[in-house]
Protein backbone atom coordinates (compact mmCIF):
# COMPACT_ATOMS: atom_id res chain seq x y z
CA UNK A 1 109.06 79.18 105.18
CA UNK A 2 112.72 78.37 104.96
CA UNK A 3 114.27 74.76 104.91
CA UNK A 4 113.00 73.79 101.58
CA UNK A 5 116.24 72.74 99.98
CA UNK A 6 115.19 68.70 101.42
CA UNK A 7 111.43 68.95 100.03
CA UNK A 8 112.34 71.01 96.91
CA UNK A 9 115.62 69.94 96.05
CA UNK A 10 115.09 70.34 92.14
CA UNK A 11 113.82 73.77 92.43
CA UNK A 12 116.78 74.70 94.48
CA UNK A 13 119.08 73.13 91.87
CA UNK A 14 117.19 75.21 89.65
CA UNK A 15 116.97 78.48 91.67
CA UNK A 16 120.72 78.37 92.39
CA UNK A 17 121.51 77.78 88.79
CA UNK A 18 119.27 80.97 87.86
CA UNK A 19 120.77 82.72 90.76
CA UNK A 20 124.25 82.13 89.69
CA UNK A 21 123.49 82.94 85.92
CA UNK A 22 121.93 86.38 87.08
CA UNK A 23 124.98 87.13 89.84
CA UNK A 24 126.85 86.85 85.95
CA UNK A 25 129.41 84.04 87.27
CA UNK A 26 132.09 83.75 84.98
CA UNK A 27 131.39 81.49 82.21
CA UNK A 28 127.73 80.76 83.12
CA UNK A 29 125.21 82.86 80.37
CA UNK A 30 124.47 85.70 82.89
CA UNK A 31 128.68 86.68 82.52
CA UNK A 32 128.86 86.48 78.80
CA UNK A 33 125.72 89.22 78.38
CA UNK A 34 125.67 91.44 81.51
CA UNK A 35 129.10 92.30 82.17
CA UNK A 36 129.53 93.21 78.37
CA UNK A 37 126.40 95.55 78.23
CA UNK A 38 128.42 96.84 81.61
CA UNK A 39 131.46 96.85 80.06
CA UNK A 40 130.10 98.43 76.57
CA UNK A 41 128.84 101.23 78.73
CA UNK A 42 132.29 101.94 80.30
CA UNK A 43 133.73 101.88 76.85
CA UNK A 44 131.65 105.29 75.30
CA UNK A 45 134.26 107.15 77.31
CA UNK A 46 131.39 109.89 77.91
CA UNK A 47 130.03 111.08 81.21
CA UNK A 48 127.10 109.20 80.92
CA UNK A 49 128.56 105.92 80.06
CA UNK A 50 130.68 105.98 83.02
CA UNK A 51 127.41 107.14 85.25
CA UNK A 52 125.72 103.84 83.52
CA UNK A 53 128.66 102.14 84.24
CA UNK A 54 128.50 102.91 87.82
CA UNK A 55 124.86 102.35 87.96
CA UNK A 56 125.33 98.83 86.77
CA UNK A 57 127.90 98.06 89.04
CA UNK A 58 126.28 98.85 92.08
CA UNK A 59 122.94 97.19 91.23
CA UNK A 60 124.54 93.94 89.85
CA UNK A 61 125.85 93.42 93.81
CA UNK A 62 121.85 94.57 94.94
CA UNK A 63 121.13 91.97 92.30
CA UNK A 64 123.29 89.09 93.42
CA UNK A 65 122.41 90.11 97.34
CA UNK A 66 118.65 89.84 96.90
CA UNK A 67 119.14 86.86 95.07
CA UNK A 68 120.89 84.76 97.70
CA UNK A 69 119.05 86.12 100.46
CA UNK A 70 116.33 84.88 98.35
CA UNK A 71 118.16 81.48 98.31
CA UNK A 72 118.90 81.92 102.36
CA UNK A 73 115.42 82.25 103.23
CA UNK A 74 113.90 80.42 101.58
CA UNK A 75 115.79 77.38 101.07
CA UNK A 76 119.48 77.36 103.38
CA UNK A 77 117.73 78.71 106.71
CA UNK A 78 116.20 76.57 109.83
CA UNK A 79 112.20 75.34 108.66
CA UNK A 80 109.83 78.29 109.87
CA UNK A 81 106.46 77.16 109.01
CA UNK A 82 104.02 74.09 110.13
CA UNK A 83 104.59 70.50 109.82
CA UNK A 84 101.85 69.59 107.84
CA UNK A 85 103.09 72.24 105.10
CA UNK A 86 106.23 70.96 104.67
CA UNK A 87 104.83 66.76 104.51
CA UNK A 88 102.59 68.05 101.91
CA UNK A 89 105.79 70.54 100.11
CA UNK A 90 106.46 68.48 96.44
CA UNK A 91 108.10 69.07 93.05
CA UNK A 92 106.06 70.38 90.58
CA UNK A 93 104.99 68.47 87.97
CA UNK A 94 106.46 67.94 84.48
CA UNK A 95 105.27 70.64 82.58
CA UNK A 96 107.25 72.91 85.29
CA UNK A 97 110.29 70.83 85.65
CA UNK A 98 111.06 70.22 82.03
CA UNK A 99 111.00 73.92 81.11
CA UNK A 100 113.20 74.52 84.29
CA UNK A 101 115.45 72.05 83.20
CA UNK A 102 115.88 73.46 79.95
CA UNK A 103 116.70 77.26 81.29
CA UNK A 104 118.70 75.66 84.06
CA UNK A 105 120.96 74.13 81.18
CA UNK A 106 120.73 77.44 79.24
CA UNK A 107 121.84 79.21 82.09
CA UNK A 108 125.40 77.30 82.53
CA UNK A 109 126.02 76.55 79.03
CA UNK A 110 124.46 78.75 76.52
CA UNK A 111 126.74 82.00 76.72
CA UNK A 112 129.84 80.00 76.92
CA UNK A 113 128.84 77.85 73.50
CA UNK A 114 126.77 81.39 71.61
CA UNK A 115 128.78 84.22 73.13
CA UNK A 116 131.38 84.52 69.95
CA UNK A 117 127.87 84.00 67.58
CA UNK A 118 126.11 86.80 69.12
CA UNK A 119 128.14 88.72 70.20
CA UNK A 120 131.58 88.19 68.97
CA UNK A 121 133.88 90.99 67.43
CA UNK A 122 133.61 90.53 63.67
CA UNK A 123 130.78 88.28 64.45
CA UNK A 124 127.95 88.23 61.21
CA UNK A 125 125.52 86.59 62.83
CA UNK A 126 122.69 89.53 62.40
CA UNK A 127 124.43 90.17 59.11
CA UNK A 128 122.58 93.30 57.60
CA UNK A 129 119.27 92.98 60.11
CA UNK A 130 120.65 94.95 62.73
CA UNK A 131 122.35 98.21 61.68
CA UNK A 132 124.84 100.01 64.01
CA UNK A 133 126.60 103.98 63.66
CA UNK A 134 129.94 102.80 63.09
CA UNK A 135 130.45 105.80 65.86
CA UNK A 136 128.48 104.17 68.43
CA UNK A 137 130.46 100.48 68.09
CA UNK A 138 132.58 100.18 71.14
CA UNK A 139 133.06 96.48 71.79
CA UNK A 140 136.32 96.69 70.37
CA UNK A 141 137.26 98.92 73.63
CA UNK A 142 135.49 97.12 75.76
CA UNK A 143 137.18 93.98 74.35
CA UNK A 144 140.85 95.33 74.50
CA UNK A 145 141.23 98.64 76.28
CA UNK A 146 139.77 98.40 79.55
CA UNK A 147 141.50 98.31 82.64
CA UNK A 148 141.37 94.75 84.14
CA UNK A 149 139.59 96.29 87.99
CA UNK A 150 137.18 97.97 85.75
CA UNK A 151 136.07 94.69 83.60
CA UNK A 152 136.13 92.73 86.96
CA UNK A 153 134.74 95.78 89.63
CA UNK A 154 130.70 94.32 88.40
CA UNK A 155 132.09 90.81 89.34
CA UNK A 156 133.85 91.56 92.31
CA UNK A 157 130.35 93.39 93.73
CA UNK A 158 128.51 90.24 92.91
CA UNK A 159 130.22 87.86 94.67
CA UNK A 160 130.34 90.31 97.79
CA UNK A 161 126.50 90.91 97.48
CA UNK A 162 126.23 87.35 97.16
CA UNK A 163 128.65 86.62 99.87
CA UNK A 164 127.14 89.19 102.55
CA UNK A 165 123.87 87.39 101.76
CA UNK A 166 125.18 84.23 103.08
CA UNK A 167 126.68 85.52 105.91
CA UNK A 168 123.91 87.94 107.10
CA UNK A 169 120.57 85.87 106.89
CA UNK A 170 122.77 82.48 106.96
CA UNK A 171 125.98 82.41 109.07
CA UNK A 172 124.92 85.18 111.26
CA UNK A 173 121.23 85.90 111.36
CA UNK A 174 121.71 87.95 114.62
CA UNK A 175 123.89 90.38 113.09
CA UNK A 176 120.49 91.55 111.34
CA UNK A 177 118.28 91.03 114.40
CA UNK A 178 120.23 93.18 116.38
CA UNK A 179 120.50 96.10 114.18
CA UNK A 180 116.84 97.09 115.03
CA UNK A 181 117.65 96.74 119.03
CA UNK A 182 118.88 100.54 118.25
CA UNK A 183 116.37 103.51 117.30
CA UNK A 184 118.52 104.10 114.13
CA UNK A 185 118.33 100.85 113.26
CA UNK A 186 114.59 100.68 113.99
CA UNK A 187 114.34 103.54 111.47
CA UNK A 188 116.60 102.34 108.64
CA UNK A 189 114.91 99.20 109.06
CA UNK A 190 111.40 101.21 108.54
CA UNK A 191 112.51 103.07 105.62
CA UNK A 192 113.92 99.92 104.07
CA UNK A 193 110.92 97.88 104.69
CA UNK A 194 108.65 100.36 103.76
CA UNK A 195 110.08 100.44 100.29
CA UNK A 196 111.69 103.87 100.51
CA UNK A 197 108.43 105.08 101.23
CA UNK A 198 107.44 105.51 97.89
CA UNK A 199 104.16 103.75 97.69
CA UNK A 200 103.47 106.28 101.01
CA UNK A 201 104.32 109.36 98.76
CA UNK A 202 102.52 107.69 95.46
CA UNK A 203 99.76 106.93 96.87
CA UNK A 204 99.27 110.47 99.48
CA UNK A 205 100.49 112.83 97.00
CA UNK A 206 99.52 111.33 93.18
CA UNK A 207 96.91 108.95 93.74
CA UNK A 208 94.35 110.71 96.75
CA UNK A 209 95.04 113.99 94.63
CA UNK A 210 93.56 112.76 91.03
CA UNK A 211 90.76 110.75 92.88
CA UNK A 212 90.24 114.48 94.47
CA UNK A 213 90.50 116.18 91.47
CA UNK A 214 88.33 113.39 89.44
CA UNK A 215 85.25 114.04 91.92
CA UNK A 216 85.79 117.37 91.57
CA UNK A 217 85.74 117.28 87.85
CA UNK A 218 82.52 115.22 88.13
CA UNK A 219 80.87 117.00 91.28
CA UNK A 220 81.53 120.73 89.37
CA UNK A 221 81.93 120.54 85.66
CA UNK A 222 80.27 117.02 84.71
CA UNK A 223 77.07 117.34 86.99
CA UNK A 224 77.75 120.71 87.47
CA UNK A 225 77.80 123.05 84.77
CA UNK A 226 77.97 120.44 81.78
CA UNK A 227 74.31 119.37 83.04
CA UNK A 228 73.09 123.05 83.77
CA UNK A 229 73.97 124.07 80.55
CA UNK A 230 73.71 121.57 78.67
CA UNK A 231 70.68 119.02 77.74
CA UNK A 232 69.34 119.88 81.64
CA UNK A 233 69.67 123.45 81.53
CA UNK A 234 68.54 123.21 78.11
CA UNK A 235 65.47 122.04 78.52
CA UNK A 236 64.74 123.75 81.94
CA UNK A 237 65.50 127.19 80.07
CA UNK A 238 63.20 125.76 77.11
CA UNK A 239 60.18 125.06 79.47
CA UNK A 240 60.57 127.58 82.02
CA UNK A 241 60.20 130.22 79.29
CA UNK A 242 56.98 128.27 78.00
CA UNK A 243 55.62 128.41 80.86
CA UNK A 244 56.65 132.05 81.49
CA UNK A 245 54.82 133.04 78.01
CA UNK A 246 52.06 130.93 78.61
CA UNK A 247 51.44 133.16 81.62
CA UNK A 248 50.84 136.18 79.16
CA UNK A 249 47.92 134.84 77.97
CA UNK A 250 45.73 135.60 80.73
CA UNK A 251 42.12 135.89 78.53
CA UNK A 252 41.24 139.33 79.73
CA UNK A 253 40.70 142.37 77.44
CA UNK A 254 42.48 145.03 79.50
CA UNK A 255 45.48 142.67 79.13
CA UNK A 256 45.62 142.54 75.79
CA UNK A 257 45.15 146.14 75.33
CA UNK A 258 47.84 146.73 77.50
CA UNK A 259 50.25 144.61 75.10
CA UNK A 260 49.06 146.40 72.26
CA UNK A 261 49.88 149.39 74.10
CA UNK A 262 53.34 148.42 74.76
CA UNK A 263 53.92 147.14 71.27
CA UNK A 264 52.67 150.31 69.88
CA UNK A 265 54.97 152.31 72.61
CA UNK A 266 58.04 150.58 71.29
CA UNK A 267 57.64 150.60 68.11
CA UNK A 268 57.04 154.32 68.17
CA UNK A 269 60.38 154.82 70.03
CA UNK A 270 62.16 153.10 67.35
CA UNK A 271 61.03 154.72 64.76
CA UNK A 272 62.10 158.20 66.37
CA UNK A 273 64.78 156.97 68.42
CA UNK A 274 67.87 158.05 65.52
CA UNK A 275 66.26 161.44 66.43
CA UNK A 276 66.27 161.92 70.28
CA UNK A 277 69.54 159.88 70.55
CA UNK A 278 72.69 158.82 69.04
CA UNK A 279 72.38 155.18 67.87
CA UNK A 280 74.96 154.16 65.20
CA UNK A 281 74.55 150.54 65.74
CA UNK A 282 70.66 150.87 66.10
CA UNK A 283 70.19 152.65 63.21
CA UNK A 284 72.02 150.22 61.20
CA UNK A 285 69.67 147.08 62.15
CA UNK A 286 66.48 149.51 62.82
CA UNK A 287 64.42 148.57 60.00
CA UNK A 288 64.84 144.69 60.61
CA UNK A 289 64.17 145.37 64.43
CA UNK A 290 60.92 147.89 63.14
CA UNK A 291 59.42 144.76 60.64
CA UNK A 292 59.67 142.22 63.81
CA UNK A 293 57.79 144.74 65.85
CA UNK A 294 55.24 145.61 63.71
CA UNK A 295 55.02 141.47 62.65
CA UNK A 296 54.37 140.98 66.47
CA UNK A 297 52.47 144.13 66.54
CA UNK A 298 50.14 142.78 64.15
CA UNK A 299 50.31 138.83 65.07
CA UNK A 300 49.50 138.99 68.49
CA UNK A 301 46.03 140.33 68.37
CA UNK A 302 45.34 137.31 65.72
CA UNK A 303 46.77 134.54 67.69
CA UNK A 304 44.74 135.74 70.81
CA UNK A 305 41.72 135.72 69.20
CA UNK A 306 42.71 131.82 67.72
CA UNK A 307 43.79 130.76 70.80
């Protein structure tokens, strides 16, 4: 909307307040906790706290320039939405202000007042509740031993992310405007405002592929062959050969004659099978497979004649 800072005036107090905490302004909370966790970083001497170090610096400048273009845009710039929005723009009411009070005061005062409590070298505040490799403490270092650029390189960036805020969507909105009048700019602008393209790539590459491979998962194996062998095929198999038995029982003689035939056929070429061929593995299960024949052999004349 922009032009708030007349119908909102507490919130920008507020916002500014938060703002300046988070940009870690010396002697507000935000400088007492983030440029020490910066600083502690620097002081491991190792290659990776001097890549966190770096890290740090550069996004505490993002920080502080996203912050007050925040505060630009919304708040500093020329009104950008309709009339009857703004009449009808208000404070909240108590239950927001009070608490934004509160962290507003927190913000300015609280590290400056806590900062030796907390934080302090020698400091007993966690006494015995918080337990630390005596090879890992290096607040004394970051205390004492660091170069003065390097303690003051994440404060520096800040107030030049904060400062090229200002000046871009502030002093000189144009200067932003007219870097998409060029195709390069057009496509920086893109990539930038597309979010490095990530939700693009997310969404094309990790997203449509497990919603592929979901349906294929349900399409093949849950429908598929979960269903065909499972309770489905199951009971297909289960009726089908019912129904396929059932068949056998046609209620002519000739039939039945023919089964006995068969039976008798079989079991006759089991019993002299060991002697026309070489079956190791029949012979050792011949006499079970030679009672099941002769108990069908000798059933299946009986349950005809029931049935």
């Amino acid at each position: 909307m922009g032009g708030l800072i007349k119908f909102l005036p507490f919130t920008y107090t507020a916002m500014l307040v938060g703002s300046l905490s988070l940009l870690a302004t010396p002697w507000l909370t935000g400088f007492y906790s983030k440029d020490l966790i910066i600083e502690l970083a620097y002081g491991q001497y190792s290659f990776t706290g001097i890549y966190a170090y770096i890290l740090g610096s550069l996004t505490a400048g993002l920080t502080a320039f996203y912050s007050f273009r925040l505060i630009s845009l919304v708040f500093l710039t020329v009104p950008n939405g309709i009339k009857n929005v703004y009449l009808n723009s208000h404070e909240s009411n108590l239950a927001v202000i009070i608490p934004l009070f509160v962290l507003a005061l927190f913000s300015i005062f609280f590290g400056f007042v806590f900062s030796d409590l907390f934080v302090g070298v020698g400091s007993d505040f966690f006494g015995n509740s918080i337990y630390i490799n005596p090879n890992n403490i290096s607040i004394i270092e970051a205390e004492f031993s660091l170069p003065l650029l390097i303690k003051l390189l994440p404060s520096i960036l800040s107030l030049f992310g904060a400062s090229l805020a200002i000046y871009l969507y502030h002093v000189n909105p144009e200067f932003v405007i007219n870097l998409t009048e060029s195709s390069l700019g057009r496509n920086i602008y893109t990539f930038l405002n597309g979010k490095y393209f990530f939700d693009v790539i997310y969404n094309h590459y990790f997203i449509a592929a497990s919603l592929k491979t979901g349906y294929t998962i349900s399409k093949v194996l849950d429908r598929g062959v979960i269903e065909l062998l499972g309770p489905y095929g199951l009971a297909s198999a289960l009726s089908n050969t019912a129904m396929n038995i059932a068949k056998l029982d046609t209620g002519v003689i000739t039939t039945y004659s023919l089964y006995i035939t068969l039976g008798l056929l079989s079991l006759i070429f089991l019993v002299f099978a060991p002697m026309l061929i070489d079956t190791s593995l029949l012979s050792e299960i011949r006499l079970i497979i030679i009672y099941i024949a002769a108990l069908l052999f000798v059933l299946l004349p009986n349950f005809n004649k029931t049935v």
